[in-house]
C-alpha atoms as a PDB file:
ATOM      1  CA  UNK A   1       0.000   0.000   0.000  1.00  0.00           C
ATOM      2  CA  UNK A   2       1.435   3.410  -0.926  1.00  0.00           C
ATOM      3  CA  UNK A   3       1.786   6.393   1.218  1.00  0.00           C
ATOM      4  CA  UNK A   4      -0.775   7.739  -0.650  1.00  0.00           C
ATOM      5  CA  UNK A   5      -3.429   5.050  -0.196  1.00  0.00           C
ATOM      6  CA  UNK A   6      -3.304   4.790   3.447  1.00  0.00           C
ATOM      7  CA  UNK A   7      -3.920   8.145   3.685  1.00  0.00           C
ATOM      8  CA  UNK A   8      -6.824   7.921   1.646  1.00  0.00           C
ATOM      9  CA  UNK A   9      -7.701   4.884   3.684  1.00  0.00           C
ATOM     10  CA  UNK A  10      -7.356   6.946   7.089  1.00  0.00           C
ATOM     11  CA  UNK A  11      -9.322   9.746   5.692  1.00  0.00           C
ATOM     12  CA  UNK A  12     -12.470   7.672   4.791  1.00  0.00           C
ATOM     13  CA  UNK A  13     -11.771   5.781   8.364  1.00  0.00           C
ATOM     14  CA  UNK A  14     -12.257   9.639   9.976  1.00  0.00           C
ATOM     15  CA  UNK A  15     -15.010  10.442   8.499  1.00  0.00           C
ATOM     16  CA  UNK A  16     -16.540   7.634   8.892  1.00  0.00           C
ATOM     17  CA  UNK A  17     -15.854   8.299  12.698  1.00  0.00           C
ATOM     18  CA  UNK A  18     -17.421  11.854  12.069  1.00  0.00           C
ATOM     19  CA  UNK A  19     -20.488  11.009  10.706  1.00  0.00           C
ATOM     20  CA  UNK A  20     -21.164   8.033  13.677  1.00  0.00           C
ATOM     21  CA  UNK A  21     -20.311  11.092  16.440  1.00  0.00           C
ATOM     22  CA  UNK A  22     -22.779  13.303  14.596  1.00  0.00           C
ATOM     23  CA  UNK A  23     -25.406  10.773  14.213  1.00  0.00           C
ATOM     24  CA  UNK A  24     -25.183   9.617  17.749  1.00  0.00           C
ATOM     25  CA  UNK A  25     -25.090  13.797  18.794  1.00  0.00           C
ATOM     26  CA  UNK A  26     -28.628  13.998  16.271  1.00  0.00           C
ATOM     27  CA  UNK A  27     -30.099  10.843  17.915  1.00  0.00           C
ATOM     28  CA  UNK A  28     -29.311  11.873  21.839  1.00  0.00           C
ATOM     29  CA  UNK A  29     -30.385  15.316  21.025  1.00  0.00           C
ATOM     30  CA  UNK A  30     -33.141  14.311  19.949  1.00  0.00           C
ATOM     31  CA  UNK A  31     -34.284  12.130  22.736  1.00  0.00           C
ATOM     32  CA  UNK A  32     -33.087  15.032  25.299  1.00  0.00           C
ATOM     33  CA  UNK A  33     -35.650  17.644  23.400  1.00  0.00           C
ATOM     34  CA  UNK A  34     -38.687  14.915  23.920  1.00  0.00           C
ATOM     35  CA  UNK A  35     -37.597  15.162  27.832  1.00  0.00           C
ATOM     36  CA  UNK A  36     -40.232  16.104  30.366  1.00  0.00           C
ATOM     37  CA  UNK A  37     -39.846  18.369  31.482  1.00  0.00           C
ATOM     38  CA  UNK A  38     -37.741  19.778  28.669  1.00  0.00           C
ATOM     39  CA  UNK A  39     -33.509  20.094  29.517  1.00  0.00           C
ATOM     40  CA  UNK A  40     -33.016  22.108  26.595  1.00  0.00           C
ATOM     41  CA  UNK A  41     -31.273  25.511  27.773  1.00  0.00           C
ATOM     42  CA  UNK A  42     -33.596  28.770  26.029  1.00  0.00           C
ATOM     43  CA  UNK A  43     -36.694  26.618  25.153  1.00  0.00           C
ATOM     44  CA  UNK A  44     -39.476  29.038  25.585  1.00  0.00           C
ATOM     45  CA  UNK A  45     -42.523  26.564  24.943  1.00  0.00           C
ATOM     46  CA  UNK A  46     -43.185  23.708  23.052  1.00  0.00           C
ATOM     47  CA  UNK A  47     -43.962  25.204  20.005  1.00  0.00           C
ATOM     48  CA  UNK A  48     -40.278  27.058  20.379  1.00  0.00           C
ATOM     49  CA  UNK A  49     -39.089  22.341  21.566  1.00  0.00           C
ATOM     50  CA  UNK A  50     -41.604  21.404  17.723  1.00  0.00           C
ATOM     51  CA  UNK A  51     -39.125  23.758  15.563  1.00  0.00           C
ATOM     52  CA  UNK A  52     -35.893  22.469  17.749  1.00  0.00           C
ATOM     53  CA  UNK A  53     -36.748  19.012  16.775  1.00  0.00           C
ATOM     54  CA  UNK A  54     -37.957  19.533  13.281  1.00  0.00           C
ATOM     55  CA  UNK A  55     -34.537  20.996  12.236  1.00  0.00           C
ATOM     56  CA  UNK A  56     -33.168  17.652  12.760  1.00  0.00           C
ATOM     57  CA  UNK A  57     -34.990  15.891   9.794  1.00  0.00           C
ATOM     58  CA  UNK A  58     -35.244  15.999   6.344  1.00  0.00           C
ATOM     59  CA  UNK A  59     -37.727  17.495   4.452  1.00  0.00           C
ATOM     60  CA  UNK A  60     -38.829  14.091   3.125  1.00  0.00           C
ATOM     61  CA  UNK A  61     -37.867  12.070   6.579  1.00  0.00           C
ATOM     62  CA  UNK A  62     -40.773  10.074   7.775  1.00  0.00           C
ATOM     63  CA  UNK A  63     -41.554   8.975  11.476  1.00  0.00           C
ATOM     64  CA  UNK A  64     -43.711   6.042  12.047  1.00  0.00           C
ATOM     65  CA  UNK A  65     -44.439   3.824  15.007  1.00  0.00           C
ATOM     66  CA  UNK A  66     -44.442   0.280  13.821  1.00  0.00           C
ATOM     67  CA  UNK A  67     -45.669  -3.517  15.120  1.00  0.00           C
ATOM     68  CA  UNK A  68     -48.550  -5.033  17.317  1.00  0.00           C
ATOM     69  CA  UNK A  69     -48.854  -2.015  19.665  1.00  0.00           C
ATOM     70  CA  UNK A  70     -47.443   1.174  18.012  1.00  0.00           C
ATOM     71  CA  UNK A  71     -49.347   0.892  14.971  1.00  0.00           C
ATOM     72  CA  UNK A  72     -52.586   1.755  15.944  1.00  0.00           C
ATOM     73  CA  UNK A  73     -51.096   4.439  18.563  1.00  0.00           C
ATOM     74  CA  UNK A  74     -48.673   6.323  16.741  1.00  0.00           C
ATOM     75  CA  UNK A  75     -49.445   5.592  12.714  1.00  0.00           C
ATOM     76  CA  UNK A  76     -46.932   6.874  10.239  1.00  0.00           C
ATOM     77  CA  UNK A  77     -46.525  10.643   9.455  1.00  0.00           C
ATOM     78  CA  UNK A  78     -44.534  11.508   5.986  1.00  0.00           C
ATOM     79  CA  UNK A  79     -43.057  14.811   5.525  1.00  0.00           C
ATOM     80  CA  UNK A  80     -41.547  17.844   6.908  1.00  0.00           C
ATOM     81  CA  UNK A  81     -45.699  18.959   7.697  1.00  0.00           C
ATOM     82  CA  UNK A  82     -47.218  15.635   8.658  1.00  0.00           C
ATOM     83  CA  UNK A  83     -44.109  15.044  11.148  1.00  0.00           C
ATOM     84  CA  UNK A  84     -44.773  18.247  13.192  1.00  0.00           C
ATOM     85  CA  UNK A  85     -48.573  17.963  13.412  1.00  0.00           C
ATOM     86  CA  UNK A  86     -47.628  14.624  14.806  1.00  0.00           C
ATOM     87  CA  UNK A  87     -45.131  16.725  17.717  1.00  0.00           C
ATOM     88  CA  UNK A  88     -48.024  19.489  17.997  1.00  0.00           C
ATOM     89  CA  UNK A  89     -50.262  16.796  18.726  1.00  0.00           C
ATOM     90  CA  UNK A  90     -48.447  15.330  21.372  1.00  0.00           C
ATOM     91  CA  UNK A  91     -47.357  18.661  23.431  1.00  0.00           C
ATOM     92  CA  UNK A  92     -50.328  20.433  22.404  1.00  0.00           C
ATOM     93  CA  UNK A  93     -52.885  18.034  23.792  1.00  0.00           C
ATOM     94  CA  UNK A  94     -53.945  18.963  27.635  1.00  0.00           C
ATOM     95  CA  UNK A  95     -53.466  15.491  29.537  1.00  0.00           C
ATOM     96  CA  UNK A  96     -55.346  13.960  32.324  1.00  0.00           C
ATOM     97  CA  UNK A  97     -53.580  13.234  34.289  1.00  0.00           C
ATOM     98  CA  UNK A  98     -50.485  16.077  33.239  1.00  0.00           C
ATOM     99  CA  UNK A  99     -47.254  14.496  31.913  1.00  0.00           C
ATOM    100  CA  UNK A 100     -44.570  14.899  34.789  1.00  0.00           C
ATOM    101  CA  UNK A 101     -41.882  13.931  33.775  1.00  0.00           C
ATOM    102  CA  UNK A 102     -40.262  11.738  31.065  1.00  0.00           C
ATOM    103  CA  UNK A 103     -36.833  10.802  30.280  1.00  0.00           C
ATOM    104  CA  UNK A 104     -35.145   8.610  27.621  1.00  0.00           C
ATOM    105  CA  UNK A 105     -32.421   6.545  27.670  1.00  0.00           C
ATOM    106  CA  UNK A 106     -30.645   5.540  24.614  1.00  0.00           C
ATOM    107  CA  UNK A 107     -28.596   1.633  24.766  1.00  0.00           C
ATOM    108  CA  UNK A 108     -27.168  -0.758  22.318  1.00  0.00           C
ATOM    109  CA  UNK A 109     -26.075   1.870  19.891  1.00  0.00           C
ATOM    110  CA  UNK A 110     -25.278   0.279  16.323  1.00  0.00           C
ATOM    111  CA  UNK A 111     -24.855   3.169  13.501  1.00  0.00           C
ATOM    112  CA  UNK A 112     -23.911   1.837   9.568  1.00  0.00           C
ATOM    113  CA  UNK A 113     -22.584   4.404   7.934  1.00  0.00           C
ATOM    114  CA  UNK A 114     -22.522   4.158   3.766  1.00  0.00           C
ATOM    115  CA  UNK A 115     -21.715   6.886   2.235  1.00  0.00           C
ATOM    116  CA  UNK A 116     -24.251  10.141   2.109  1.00  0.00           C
ATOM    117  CA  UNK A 117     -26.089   7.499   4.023  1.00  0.00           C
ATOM    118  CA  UNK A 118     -26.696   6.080   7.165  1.00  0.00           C
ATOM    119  CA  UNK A 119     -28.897   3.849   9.441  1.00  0.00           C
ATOM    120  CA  UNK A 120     -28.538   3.276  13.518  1.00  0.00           C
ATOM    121  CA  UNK A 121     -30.455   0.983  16.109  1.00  0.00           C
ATOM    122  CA  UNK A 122     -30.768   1.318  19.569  1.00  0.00           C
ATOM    123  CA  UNK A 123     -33.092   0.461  22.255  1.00  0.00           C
ATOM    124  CA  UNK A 124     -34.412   3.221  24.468  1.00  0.00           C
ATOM    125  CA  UNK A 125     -36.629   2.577  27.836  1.00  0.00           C
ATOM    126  CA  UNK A 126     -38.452   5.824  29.412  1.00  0.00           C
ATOM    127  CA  UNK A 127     -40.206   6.391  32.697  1.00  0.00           C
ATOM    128  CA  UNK A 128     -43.060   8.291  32.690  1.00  0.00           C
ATOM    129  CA  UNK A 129     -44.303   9.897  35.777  1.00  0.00           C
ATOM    130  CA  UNK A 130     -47.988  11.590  35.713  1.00  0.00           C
ATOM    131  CA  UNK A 131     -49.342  14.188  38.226  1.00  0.00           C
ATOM    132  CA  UNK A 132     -52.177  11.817  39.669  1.00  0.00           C
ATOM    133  CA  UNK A 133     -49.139   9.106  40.849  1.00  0.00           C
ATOM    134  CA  UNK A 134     -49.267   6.651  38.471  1.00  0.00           C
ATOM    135  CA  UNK A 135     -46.012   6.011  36.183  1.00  0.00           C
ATOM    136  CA  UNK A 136     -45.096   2.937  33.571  1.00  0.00           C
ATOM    137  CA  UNK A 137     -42.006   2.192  32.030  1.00  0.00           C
ATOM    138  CA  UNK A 138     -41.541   2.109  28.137  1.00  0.00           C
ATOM    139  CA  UNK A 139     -38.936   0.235  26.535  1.00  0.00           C
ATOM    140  CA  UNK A 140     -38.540   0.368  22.401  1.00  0.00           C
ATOM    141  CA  UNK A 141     -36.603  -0.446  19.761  1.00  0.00           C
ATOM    142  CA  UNK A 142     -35.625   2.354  17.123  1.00  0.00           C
ATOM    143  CA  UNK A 143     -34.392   1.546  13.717  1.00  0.00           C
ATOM    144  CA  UNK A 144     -33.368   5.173  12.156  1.00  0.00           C
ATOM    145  CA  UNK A 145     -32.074   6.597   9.329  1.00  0.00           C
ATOM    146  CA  UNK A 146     -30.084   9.400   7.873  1.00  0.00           C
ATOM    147  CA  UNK A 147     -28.540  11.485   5.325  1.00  0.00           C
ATOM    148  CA  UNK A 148     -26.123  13.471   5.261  1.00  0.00           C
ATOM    149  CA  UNK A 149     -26.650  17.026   3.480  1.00  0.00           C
ATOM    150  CA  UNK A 150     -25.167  20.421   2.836  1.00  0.00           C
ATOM    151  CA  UNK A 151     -26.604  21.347   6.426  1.00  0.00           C
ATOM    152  CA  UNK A 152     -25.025  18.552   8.346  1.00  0.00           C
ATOM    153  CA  UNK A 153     -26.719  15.070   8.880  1.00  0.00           C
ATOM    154  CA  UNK A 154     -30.285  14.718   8.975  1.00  0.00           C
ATOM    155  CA  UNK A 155     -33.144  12.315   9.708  1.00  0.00           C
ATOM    156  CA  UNK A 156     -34.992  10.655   7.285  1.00  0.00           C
ATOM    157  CA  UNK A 157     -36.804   7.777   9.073  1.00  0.00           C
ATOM    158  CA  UNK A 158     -37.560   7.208  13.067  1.00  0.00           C
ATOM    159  CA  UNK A 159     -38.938   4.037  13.014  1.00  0.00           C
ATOM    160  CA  UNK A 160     -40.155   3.221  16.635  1.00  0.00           C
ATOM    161  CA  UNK A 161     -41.558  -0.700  17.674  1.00  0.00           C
ATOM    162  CA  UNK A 162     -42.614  -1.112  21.049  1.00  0.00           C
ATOM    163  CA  UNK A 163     -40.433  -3.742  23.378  1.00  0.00           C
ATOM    164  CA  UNK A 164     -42.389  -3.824  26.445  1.00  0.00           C
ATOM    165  CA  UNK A 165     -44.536  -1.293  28.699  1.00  0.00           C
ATOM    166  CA  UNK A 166     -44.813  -1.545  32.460  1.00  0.00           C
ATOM    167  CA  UNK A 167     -46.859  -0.405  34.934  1.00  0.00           C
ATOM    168  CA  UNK A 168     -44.341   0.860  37.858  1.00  0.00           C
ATOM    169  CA  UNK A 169     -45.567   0.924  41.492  1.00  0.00           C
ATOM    170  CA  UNK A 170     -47.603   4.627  42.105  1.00  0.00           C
ATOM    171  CA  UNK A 171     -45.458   7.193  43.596  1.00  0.00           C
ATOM    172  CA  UNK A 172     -42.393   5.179  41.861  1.00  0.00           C
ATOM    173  CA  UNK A 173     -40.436   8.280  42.235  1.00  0.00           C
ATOM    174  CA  UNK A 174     -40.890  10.334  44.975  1.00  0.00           C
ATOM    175  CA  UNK A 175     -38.298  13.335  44.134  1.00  0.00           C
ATOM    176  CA  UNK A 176     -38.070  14.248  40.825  1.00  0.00           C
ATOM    177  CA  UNK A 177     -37.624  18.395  39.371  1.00  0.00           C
ATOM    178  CA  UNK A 178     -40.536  20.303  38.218  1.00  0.00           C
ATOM    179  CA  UNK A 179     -38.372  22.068  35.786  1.00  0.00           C
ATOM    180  CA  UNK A 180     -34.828  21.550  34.598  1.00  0.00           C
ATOM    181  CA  UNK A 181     -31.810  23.794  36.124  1.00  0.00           C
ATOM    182  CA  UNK A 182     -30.189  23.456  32.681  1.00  0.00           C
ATOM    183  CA  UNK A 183     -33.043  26.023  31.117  1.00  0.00           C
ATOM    184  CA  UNK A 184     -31.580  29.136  33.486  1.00  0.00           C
ATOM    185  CA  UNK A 185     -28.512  30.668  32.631  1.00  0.00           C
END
């Protein structure tokens, strides 16, 4: 191998490297914006959380929940348009009982890059904690995809399939913020 080659070699190897730490920066980011309540330093309300999160996909990216349970519940939403009504539709709903807090964990990272293109899996679980006690724990498996484009890398699938969901004992947790310290300054 010439001098030349293995630095050809190395640089593909790099940037290989880049695009998995960007993908895995996209995917944990997020995860962190779909917090309750929401980490995100500056996030004025969850119309201000939508637009965060919608500048991480594609115009054409599609978000779908798929298998036995998430089909019914979360359907399939195609488009730049369709994938926002979905988030508008989820913080813009008033529950009963309120949403305390939710967090999501992100494990068994695989991310394939190819190119302009990319796919990851990982399997998240979330707790969710509602005002009247009650709290279950979610665990699913996500099978994503992404492109890369003159703006960075993008989204262009979340594909979500439900792994299990538990009902945790009431009052599971019994200290837990009401907002996040990392919004002040």
């Amino acid at each position: 191998m010439t001098e030349r080659d293995m630095i050809e070699a190395l640089l593909r190897r790099v940037e290989i490297l880049e695009a998995e730490a960007e993908i895995r920066r996209i995917q944990a980011r997020y995860m962190f914006l779909c917090d309750t309540p929401c980490p995100e330093y500056g996030v004025r309300d969850d119309a201000h959380r939508v637009d965060l999160i919608m500048e991480l996909y594609a115009e054409d990216a599609v978000w779908e929940g798929v298998g036995e349970y998430y089909d019914g519940q979360f359907g399939r939403a195609e488009g730049h348009a369709a994938i926002r009504r979905h988030f508008e539709g989820f913080w813009g709903r008033k529950q009963d009982p309120s949403l305390l807090l939710n967090a999501h964990y992100l494990t068994s990272e695989q991310i394939h890059v190819d190119g302009d293109d990319a796919t990851g899996q990982w399997i998240h679980m979330q707790p969710w904690l509602f005002s009247d006690g009650t709290a279950l724990l979610r665990s699913s498996r996500l099978n994503n995809a992404f492109r890369r484009t003159d703006g960075g890398w993008r989204i262009t699938r979340t594909r979500t399939e439900n792994v299990f969901v538990a009902p945790l004992t009431e009052n599971f947790a019994e200290s837990f913020p009401t907002t996040s310290v990392l919004m002040r300054p």
